[in-house]
C-alpha atoms as a PDB file:
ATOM      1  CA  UNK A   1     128.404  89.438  90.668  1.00  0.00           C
ATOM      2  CA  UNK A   2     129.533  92.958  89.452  1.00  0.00           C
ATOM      3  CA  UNK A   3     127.085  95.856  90.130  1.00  0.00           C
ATOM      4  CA  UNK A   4     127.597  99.439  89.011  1.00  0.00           C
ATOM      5  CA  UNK A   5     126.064 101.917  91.520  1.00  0.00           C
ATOM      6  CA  UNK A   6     126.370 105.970  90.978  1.00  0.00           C
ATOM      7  CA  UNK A   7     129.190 105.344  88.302  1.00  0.00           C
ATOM      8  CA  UNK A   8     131.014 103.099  90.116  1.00  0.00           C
ATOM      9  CA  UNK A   9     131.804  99.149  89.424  1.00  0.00           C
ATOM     10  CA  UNK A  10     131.173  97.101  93.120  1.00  0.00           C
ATOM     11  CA  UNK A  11     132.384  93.088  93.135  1.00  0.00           C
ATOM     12  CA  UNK A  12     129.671  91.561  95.588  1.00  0.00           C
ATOM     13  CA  UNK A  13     129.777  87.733  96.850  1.00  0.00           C
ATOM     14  CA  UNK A  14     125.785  87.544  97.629  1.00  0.00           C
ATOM     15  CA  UNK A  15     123.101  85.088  97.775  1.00  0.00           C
ATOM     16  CA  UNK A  16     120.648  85.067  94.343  1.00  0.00           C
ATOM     17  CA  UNK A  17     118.034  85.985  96.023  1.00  0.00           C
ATOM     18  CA  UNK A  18     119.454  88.372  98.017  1.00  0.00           C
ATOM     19  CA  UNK A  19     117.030  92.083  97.080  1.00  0.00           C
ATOM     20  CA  UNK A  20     118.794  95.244  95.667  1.00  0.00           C
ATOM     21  CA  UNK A  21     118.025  96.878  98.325  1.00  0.00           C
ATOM     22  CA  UNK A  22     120.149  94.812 101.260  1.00  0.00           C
ATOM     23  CA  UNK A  23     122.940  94.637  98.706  1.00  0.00           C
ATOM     24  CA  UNK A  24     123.196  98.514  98.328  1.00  0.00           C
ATOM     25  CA  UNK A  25     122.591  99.125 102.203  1.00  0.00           C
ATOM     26  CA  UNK A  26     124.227  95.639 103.764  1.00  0.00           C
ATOM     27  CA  UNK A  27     126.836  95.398 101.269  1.00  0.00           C
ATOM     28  CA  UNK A  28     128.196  98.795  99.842  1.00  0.00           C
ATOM     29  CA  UNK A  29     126.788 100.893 102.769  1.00  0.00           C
ATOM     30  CA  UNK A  30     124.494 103.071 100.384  1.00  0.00           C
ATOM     31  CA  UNK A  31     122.023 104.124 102.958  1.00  0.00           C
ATOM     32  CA  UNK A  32     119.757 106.356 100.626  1.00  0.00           C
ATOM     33  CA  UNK A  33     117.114 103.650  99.940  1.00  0.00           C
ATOM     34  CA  UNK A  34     115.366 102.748 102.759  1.00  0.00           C
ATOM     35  CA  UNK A  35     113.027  99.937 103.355  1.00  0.00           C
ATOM     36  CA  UNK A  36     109.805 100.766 103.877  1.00  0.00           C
ATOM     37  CA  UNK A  37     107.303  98.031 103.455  1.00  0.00           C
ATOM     38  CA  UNK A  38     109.517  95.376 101.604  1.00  0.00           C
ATOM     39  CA  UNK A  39     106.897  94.000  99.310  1.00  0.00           C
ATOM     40  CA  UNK A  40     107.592  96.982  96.331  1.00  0.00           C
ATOM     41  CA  UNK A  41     103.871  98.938  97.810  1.00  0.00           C
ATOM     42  CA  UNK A  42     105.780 101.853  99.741  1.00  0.00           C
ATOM     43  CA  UNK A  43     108.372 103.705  97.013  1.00  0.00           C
ATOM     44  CA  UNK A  44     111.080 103.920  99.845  1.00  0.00           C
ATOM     45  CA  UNK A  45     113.261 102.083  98.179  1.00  0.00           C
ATOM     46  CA  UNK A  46     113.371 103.469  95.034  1.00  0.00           C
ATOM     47  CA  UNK A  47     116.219 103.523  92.887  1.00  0.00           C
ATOM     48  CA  UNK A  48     117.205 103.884  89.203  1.00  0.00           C
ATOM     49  CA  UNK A  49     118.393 101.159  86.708  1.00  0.00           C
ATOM     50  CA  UNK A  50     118.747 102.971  83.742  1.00  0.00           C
ATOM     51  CA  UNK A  51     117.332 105.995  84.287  1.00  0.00           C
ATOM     52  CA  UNK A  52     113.871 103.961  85.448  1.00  0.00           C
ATOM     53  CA  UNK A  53     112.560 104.158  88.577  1.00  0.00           C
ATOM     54  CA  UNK A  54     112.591 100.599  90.318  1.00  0.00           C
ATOM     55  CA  UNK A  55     111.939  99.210  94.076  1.00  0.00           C
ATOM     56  CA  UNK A  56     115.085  97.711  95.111  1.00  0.00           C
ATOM     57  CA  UNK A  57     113.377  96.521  97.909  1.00  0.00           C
ATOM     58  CA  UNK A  58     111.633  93.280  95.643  1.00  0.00           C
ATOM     59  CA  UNK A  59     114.418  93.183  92.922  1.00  0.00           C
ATOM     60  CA  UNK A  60     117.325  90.397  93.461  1.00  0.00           C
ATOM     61  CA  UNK A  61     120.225  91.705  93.063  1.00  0.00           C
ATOM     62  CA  UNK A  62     121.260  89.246  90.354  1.00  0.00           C
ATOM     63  CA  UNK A  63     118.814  90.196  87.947  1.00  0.00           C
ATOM     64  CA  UNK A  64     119.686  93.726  87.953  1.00  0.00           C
ATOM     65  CA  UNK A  65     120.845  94.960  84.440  1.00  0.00           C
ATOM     66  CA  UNK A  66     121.972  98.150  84.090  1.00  0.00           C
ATOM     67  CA  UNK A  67     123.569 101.093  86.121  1.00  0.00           C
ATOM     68  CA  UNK A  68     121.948 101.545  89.324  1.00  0.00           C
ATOM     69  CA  UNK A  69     121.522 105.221  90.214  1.00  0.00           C
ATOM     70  CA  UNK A  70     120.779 106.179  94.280  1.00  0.00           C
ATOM     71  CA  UNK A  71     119.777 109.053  95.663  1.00  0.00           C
ATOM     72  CA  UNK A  72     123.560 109.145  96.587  1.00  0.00           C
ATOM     73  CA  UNK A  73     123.764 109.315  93.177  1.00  0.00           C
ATOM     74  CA  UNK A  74     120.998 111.854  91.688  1.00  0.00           C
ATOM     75  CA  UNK A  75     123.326 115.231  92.163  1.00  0.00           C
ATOM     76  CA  UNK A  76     125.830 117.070  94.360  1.00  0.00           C
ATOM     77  CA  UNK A  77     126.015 119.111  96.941  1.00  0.00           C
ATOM     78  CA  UNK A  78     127.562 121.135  94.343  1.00  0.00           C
ATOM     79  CA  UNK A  79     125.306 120.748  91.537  1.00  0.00           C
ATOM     80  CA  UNK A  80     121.738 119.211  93.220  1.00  0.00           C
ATOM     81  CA  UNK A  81     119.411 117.581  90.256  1.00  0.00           C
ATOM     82  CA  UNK A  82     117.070 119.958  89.412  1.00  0.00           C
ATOM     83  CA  UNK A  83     114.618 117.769  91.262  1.00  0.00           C
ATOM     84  CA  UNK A  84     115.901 118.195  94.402  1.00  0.00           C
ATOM     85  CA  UNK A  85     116.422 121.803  94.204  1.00  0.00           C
ATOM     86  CA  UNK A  86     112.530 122.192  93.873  1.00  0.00           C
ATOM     87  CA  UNK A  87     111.873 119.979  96.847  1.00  0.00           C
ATOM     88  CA  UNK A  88     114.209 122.062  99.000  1.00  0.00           C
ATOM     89  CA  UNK A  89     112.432 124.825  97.368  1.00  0.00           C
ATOM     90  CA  UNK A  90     108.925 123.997  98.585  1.00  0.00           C
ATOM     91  CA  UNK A  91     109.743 122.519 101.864  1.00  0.00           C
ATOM     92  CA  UNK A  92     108.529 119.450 100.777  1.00  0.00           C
ATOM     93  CA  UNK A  93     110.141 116.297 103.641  1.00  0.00           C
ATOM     94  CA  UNK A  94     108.680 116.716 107.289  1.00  0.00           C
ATOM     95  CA  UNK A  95     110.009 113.188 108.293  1.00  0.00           C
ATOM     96  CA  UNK A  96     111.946 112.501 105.497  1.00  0.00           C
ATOM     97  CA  UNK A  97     112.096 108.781 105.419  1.00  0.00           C
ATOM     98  CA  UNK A  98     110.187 108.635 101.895  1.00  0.00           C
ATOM     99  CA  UNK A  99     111.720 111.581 100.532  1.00  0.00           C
ATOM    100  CA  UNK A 100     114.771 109.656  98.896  1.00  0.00           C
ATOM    101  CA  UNK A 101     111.946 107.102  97.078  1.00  0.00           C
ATOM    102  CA  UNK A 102     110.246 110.113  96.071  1.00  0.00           C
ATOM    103  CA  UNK A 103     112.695 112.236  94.209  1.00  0.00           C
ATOM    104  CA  UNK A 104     114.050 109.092  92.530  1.00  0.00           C
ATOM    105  CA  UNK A 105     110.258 108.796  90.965  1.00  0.00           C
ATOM    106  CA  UNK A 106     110.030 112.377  90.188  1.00  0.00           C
ATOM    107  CA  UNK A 107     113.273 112.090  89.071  1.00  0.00           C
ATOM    108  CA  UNK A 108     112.520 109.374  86.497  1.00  0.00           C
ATOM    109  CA  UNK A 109     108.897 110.756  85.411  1.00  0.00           C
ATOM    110  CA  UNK A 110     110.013 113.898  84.651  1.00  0.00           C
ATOM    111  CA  UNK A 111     112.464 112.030  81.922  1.00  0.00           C
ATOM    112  CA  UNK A 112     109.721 111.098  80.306  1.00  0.00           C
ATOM    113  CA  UNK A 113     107.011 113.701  80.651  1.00  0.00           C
ATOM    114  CA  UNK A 114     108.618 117.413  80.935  1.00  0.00           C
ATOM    115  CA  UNK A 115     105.280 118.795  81.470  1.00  0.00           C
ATOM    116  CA  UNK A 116     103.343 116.963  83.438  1.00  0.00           C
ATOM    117  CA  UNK A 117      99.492 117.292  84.456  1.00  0.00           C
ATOM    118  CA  UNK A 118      98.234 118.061  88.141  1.00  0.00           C
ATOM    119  CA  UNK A 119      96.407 114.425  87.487  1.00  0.00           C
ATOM    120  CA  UNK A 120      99.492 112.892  86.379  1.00  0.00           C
ATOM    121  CA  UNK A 121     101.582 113.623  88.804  1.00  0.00           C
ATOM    122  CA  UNK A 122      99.181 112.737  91.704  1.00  0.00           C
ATOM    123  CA  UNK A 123      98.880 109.243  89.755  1.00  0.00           C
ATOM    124  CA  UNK A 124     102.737 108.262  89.796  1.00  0.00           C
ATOM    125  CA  UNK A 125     103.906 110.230  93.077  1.00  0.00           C
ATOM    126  CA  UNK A 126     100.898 108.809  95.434  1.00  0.00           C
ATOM    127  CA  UNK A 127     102.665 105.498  94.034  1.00  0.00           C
ATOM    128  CA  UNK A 128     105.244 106.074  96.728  1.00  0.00           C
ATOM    129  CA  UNK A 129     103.513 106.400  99.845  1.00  0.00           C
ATOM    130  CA  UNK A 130     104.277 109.840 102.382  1.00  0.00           C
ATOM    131  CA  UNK A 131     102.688 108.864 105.891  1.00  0.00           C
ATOM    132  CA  UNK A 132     103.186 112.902 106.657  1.00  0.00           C
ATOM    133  CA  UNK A 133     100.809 113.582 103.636  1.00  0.00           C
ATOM    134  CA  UNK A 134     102.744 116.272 101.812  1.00  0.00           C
ATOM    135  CA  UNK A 135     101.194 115.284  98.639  1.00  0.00           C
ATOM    136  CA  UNK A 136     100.454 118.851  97.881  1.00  0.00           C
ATOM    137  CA  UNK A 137     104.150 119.979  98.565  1.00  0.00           C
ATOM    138  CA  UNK A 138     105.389 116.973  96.397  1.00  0.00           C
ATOM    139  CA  UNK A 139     103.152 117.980  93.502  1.00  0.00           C
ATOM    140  CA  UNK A 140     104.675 121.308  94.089  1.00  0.00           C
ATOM    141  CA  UNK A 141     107.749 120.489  93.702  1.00  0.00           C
ATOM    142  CA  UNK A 142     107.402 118.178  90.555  1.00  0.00           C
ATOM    143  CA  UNK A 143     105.973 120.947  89.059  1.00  0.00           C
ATOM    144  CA  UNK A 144     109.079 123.723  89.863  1.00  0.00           C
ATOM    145  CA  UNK A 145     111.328 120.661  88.334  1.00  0.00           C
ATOM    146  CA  UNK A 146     109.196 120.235  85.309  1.00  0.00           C
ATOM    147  CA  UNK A 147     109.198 123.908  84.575  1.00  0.00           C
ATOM    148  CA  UNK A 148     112.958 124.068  85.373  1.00  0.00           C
ATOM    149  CA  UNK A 149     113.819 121.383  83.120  1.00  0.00           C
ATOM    150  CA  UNK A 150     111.752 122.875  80.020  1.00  0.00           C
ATOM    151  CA  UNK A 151     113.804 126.353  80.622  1.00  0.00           C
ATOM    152  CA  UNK A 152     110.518 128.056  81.603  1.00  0.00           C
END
């Protein structure tokens, strides 16, 4: 099976019902997603298949269609996304272990919804569970990104 992760084409020899997620990590050493929970509940794991946020974690590999985007992925040290600019900007990961699930989401909401309500926000990002609780940092954050993508 051929898999394109972060612009590049990967050749992988993998069981069908082997998840995104152990292909990226187990396979082609992308450590960015982590597993959480492994039943799609915790947002760890979340990646991008076309610019929408997924959870690699409950996806087979095989029926993956489309360019799969990590964390590794998002930006550069060089040129972060504008998402992860804001969440160094507010401080937002204590642990860090959801932090790579939860800029991915941001990352794709914010394609779709510039400007963004306090409400809608705390709908999609408590999708992705933070055991530290910095909801109020992440909603921060989202917001700085929103803002920062509209040019205000």
């Amino acid at each position: 099976m051929e898999l394109t992760v972060n612009g590049v084409a990967h050749e992988v020899d993998v069981e069908d019902d082997m998840p995104l997620l152990w292909v990226l990590r187990d396979e082609l050493g992308i450590t960015g997603p982590k597993y959480g929970c492994g039943i799609a509940q915790c947002g760890a794991c979340t990646v991008h298949i076309d610019g929408l946020a997924v959870r690699s974690c409950s996806l087979r590999a095989v029926d993956v269609d489309g360019e799969v985007t990590t964390i590794e992925g998002l930006g550069t040290p060089e040129a972060l996304h504008v998402v992860q600019a804001a969440w160094i900007e507010h401080q937002v990961a204590q642990c860090g272990y959801c932090q790579s699930g939860q800029i991915m989401a941001a990352a794709s909401f914010l394609e779709g919804n510039s400007s963004p309500t306090d409400a809608e926000i705390d709908a999609v990002m408590s999708a992705n569970l933070c055991r530290c609780g910095t909801y109020p940092r992440i909603r921060a954050a989202v917001k700085t990104a929103a803002a920062n993508l509209r040019g205000a």
